[in-house]
Protein backbone atom coordinates (compact mmCIF):
# COMPACT_ATOMS: atom_id res chain seq x y z
CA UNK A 1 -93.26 -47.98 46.05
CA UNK A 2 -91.99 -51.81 44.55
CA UNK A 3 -91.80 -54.14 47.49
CA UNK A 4 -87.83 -55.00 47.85
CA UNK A 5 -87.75 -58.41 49.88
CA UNK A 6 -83.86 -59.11 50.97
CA UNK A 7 -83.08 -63.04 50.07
CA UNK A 8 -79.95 -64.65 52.95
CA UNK A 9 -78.46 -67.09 50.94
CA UNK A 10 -75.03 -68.66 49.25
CA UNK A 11 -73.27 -69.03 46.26
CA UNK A 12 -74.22 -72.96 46.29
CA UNK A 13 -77.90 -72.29 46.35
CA UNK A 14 -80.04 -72.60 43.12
CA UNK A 15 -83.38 -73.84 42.46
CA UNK A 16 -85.10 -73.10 46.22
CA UNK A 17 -83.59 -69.05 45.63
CA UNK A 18 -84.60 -68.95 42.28
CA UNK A 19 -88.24 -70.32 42.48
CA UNK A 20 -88.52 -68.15 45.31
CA UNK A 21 -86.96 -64.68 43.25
CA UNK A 22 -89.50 -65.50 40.21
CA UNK A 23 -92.39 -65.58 42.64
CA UNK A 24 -91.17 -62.65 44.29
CA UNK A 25 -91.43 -60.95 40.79
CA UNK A 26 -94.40 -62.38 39.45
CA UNK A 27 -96.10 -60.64 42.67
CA UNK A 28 -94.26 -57.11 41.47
CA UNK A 29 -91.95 -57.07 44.08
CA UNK A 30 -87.91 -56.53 43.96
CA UNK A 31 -85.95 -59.04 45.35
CA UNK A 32 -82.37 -58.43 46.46
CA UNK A 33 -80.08 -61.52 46.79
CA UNK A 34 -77.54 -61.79 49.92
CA UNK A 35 -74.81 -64.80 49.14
CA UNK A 36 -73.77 -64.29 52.93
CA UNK A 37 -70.78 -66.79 52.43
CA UNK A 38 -69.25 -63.89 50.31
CA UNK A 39 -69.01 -61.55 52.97
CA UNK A 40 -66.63 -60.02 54.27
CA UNK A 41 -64.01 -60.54 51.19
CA UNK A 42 -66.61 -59.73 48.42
CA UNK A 43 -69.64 -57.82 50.04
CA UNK A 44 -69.59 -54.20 51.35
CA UNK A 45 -71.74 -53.50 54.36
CA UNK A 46 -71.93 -50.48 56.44
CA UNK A 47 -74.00 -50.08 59.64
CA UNK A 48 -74.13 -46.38 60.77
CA UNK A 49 -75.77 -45.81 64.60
CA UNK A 50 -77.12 -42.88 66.15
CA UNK A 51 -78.98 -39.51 64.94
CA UNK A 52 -78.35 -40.32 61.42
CA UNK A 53 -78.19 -44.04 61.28
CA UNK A 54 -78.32 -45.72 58.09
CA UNK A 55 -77.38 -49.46 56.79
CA UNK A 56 -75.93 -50.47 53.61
CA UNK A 57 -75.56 -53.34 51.57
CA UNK A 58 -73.53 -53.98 48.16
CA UNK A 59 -73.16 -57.51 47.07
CA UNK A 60 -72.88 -58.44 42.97
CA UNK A 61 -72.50 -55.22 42.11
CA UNK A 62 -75.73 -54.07 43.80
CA UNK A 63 -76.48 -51.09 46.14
CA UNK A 64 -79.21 -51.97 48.81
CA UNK A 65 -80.34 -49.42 50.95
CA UNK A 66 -82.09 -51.52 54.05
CA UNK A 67 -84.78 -48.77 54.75
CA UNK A 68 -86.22 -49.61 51.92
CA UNK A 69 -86.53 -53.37 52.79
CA UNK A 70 -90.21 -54.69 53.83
CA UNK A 71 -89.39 -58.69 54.04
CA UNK A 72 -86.34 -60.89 54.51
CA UNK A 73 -85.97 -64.39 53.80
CA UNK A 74 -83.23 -66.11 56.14
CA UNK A 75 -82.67 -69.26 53.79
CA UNK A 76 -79.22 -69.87 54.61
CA UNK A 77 -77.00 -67.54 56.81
CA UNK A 78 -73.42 -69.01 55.82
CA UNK A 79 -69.62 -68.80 57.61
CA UNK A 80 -68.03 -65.64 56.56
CA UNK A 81 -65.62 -66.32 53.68
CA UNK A 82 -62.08 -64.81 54.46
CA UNK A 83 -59.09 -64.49 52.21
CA UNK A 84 -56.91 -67.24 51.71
CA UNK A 85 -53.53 -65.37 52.35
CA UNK A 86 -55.11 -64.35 55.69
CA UNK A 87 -52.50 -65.16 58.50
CA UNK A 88 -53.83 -68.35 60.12
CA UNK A 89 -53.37 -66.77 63.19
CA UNK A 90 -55.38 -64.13 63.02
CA UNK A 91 -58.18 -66.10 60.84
CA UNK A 92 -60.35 -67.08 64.71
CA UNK A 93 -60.67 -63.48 65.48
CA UNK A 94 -61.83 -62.39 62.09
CA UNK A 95 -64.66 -64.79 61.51
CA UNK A 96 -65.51 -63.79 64.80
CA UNK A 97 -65.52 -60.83 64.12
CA UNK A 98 -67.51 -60.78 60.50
CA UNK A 99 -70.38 -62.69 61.99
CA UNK A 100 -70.88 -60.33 65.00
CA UNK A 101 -70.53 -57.81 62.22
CA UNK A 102 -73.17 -59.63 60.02
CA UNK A 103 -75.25 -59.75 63.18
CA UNK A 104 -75.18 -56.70 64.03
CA UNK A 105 -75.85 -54.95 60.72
CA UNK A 106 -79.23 -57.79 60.34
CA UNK A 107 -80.57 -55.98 63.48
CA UNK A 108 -80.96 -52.61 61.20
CA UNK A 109 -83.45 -54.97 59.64
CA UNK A 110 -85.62 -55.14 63.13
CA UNK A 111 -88.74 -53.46 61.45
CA UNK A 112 -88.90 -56.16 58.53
CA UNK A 113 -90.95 -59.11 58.28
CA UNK A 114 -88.69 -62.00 58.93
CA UNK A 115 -88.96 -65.53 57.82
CA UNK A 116 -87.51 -66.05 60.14
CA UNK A 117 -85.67 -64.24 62.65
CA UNK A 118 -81.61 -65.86 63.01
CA UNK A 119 -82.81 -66.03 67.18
CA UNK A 120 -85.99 -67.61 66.59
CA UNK A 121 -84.33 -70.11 64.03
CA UNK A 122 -81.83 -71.15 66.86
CA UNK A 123 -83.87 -71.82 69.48
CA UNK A 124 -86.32 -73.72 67.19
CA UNK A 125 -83.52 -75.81 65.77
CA UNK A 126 -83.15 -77.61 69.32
CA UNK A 127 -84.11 -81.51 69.05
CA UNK A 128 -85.19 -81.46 72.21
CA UNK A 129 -87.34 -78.44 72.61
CA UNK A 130 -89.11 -79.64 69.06
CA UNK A 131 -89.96 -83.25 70.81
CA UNK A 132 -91.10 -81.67 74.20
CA UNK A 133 -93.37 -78.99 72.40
CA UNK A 134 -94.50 -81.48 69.67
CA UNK A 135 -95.76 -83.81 72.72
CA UNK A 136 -97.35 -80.57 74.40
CA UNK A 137 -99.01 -79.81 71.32
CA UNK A 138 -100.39 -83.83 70.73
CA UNK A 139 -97.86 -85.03 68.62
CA UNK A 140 -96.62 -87.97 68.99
CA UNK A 141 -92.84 -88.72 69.19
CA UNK A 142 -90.41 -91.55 69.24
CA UNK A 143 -88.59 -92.19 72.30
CA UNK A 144 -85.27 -90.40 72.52
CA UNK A 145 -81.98 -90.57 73.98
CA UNK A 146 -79.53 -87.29 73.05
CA UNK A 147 -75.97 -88.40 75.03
CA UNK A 148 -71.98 -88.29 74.89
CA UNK A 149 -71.88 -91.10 77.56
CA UNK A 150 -71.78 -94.54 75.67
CA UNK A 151 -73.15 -97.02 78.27
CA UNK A 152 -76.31 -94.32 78.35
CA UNK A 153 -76.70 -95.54 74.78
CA UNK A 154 -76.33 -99.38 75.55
CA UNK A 155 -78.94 -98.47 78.65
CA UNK A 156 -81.20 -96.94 76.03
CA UNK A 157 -81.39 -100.06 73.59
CA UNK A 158 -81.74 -102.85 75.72
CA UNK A 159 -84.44 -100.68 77.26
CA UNK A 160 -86.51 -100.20 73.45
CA UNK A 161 -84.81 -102.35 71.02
CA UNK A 162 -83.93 -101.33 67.94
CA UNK A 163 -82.57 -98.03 67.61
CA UNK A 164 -81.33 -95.14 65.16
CA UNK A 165 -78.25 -93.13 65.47
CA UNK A 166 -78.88 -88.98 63.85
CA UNK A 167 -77.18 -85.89 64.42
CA UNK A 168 -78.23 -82.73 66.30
CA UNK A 169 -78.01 -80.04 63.29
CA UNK A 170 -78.34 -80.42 59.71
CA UNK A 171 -75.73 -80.41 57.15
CA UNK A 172 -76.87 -79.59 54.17
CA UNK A 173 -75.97 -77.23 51.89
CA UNK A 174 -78.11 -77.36 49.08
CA UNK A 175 -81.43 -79.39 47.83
CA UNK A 176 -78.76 -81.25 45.70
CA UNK A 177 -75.55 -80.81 47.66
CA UNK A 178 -74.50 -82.49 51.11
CA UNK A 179 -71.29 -82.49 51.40
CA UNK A 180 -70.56 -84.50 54.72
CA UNK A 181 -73.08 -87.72 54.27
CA UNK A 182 -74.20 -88.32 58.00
CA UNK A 183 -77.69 -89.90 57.80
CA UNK A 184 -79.65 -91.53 60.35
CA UNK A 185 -78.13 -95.29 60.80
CA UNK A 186 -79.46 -98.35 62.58
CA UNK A 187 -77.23 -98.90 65.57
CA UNK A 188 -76.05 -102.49 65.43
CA UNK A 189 -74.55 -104.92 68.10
CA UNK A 190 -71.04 -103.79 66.96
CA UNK A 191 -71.79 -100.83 67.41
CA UNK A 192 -72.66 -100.53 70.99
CA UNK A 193 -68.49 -101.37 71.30
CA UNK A 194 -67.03 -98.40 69.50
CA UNK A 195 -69.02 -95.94 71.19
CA UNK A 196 -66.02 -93.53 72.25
CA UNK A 197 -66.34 -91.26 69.70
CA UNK A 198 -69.08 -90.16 71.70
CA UNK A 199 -67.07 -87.85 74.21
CA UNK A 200 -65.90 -85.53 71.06
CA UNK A 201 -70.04 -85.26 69.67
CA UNK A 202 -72.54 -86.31 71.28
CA UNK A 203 -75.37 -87.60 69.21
CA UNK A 204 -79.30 -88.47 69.09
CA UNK A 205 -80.75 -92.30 69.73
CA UNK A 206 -84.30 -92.69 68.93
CA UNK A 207 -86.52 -95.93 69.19
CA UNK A 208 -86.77 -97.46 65.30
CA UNK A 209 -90.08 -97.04 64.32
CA UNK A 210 -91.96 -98.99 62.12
CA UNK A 211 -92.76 -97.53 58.70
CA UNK A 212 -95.17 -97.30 55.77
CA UNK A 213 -93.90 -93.98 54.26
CA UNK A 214 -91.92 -91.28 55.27
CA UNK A 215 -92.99 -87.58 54.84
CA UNK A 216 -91.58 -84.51 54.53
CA UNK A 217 -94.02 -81.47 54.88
CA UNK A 218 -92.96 -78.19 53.84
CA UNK A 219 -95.42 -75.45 56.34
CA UNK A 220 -95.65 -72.30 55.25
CA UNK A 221 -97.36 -69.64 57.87
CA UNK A 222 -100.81 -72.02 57.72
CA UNK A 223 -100.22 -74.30 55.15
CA UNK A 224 -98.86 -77.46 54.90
CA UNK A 225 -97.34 -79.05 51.67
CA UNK A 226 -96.87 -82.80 52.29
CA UNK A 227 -94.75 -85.48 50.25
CA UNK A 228 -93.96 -88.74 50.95
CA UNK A 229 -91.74 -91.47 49.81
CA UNK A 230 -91.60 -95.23 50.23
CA UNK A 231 -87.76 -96.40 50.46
CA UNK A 232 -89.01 -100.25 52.08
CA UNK A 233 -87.67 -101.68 48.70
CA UNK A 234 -84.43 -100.02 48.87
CA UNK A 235 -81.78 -102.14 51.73
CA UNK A 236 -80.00 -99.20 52.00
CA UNK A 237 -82.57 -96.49 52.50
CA UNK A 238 -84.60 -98.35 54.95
CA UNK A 239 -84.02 -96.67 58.04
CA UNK A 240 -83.18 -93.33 56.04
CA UNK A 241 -84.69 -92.49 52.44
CA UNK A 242 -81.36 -89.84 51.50
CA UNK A 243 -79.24 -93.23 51.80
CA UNK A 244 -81.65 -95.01 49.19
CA UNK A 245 -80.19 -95.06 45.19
CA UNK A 246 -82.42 -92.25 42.92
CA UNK A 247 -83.96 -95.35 40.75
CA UNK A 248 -85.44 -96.99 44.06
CA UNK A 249 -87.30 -94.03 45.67
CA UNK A 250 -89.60 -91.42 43.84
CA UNK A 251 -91.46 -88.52 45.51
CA UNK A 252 -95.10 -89.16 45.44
CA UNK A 253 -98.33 -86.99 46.89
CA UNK A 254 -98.56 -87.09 50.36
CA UNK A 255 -101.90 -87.16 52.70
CA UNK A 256 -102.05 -85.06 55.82
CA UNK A 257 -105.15 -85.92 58.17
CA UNK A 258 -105.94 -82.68 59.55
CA UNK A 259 -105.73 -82.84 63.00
CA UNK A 260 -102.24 -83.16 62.20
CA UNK A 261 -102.10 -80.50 59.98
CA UNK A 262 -103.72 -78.82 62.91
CA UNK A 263 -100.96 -79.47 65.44
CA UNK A 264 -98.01 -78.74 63.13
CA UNK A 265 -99.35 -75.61 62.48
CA UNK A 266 -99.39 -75.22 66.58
CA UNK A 267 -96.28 -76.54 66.65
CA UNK A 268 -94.62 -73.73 64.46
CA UNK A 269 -96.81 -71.60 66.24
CA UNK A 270 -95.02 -72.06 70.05
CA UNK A 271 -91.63 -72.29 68.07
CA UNK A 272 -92.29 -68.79 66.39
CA UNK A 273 -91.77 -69.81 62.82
CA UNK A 274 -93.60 -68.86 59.80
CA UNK A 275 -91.72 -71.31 57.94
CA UNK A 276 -89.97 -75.16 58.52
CA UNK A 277 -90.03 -78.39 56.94
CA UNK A 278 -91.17 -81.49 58.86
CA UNK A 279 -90.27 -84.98 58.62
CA UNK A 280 -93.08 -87.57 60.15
CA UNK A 281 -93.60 -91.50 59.82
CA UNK A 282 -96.48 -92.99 58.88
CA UNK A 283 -96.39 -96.48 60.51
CA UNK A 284 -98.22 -99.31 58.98
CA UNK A 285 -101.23 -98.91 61.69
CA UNK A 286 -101.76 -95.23 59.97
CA UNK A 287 -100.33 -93.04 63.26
CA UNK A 288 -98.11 -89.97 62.07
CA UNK A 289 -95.32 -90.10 64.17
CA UNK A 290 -93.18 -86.84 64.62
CA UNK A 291 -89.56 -86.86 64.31
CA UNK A 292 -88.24 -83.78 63.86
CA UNK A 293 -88.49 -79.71 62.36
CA UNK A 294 -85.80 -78.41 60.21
CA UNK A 295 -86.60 -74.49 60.60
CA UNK A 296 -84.69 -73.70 57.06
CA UNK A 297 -84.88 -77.39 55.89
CA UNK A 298 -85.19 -78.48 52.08
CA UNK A 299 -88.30 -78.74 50.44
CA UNK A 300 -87.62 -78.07 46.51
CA UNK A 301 -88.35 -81.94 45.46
CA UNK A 302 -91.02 -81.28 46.31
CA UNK A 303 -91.97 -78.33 44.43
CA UNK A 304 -90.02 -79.97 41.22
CA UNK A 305 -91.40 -83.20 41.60
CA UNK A 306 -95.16 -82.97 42.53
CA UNK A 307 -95.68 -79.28 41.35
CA UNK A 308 -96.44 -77.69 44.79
CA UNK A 309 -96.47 -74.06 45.03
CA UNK A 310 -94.16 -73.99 47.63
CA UNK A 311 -92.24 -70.70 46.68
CA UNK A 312 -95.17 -68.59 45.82
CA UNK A 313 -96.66 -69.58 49.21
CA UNK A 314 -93.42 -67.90 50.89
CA UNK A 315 -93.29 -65.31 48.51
CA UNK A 316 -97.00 -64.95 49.81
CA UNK A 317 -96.21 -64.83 52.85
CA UNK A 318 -93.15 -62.35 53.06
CA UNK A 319 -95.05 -60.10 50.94
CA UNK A 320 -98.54 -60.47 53.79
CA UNK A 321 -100.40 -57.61 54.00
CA UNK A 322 -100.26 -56.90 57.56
CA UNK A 323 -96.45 -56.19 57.32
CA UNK A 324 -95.79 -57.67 61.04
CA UNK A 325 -93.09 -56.17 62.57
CA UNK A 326 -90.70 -58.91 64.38
């Protein structure tokens, strides 16, 4: 029987899905796309428990029966999309609701091979578990501060100097679309005075470190796929590369020594992923410094601009002969 590999996605998300569908097909399996952001207004799903349970799906005019799926790829799981005309009152309890719905119908999926697992994902999206089981696995990390009380922060600095301001969870939506810009921003003296906003979202502080290149590595099960870029030249994207203009950074080939390669793989190993993208520092003294592991991060740059196989290696993997069970 044809391999039928379930793709969690949205309607914003192109090349990463599509690369990933082709290789999918290439390998002669089916793959069934999931824009989770049209659920519940435009996606049918039925969960049936018991004797004669049975889960369906029908999304784009598609009919998935979920006993036939081997794989699922958790790329994006997105908010439930409700109707506009929906009574603002009643609009809490209904997303509610549809994602303990959407939840609940994923379990029927338990026997699957997951990249990765919605439970696994959150628990490996915490900053600080990353940083503690980075160091535990002999990475080595910046010095970090995660807070809501400002005079922590001011602590903090005149402690290590120059510090960087980031959030706790990505944004993005898209490899092309972010629609709230929040990137990670020197904090200056004037800063350390309008601290409040603190007490409504509390926020990381990390030591600046110094920097030759920055990399992003895209590991998938034991690979690792490893760009970097230089934004030095670039006054904006010194501290972080997205805030750099397109004409002053390029992706180039990146080197990964491997006893790093070694400990990111351990890394994803104690986090239970098969799958995350990595963002290091290479100082000017040639350490690899860790900063962080998006679990469902972006890594199509690099797959359209240095030609890595990135997509065929997950398609690889969700299609892995031993068929796991997670």
């Amino acid at each position: 029987m044809q391999p039928t590999v379930l793709l969690l996605t949205h309607t914003a998300d192109h090349f990463v899905i599509e690369r990933v569908e082709a290789a999918l097909a290439r390998r002669g399996a089916r793959s069934f796309r999931f824009d989770t952001d049209l659920f519940p207004s435009e996606v049918r799903l039925s969960a049936r428990a018991g004797a004669d349970s049975a889960h369906r799906l029908a999304c784009r005019g598609e009919e998935l029966d979920l006993e036939r799926v081997g794989a699922v790829w958790a790329r994006k799981i997105w908010t439930p999309r409700l109707d506009e005309r929906l009574d603002p009152k009643l609009r809490e309890g209904a997303l509610r609701e549809s994602a303990a719905a959407l939840g609940g119908f994923l379990d029927g999926l338990h026997r699957a091979r997951w990249i990765d697992p919605p439970d696994v994902v959150r628990r490996a999206g915490n900053k600080l578990l990353q940083l503690r089981i980075a160091r535990e696995v002999g990475l080595e990390v910046p010095r970090t501060l995660m807070t809501n009380d400002p005079e922590a922060v001011r602590t903090f600095r005149a402690e290590h100097g120059p510090i960087v301001a980031k959030m706790l969870t990505p944004l993005s939506v898209g490899m092309e679309q972010q629609p709230l810009s929040v990137r990670t921003n020197l904090v200056r003296d004037e800063d350390l005075e309008h601290l409040d906003s603190l007490r409504h979202a509390p926020m990381v502080f990390q030591e600046l470190v110094k920097k030759e290149v920055e990399l992003r590595v895209a590991c998938v099960g034991a690979r690792a796929f490893a760009g970097a870029i230089d934004a030095r030249r670039s006054e904006r994207g010194r501290v972080d590369w997205r805030s750099a203009r397109p004409d002053e950074v390029c992706w180039l080939p990146g080197e990964l020594p491997a006893d790093v390669a070694a400990r990111l793989r351990a890394l994803l190993e104690r986090l239970g992923l098969r799958q995350g993208a990595v963002d290091l520092i290479r100082t000017p003294t040639g350490r690899h410094v860790f900063l962080e592991i998006n679990p469902v991060g972006e890594w199509g740059m690099l797959e359209r601009d240095l030609g890595l196989p990135i997509a065929d290696a997950i398609a690889g993997e969700l299609l892995a002969a031993d068929k796991e069970r997670t």
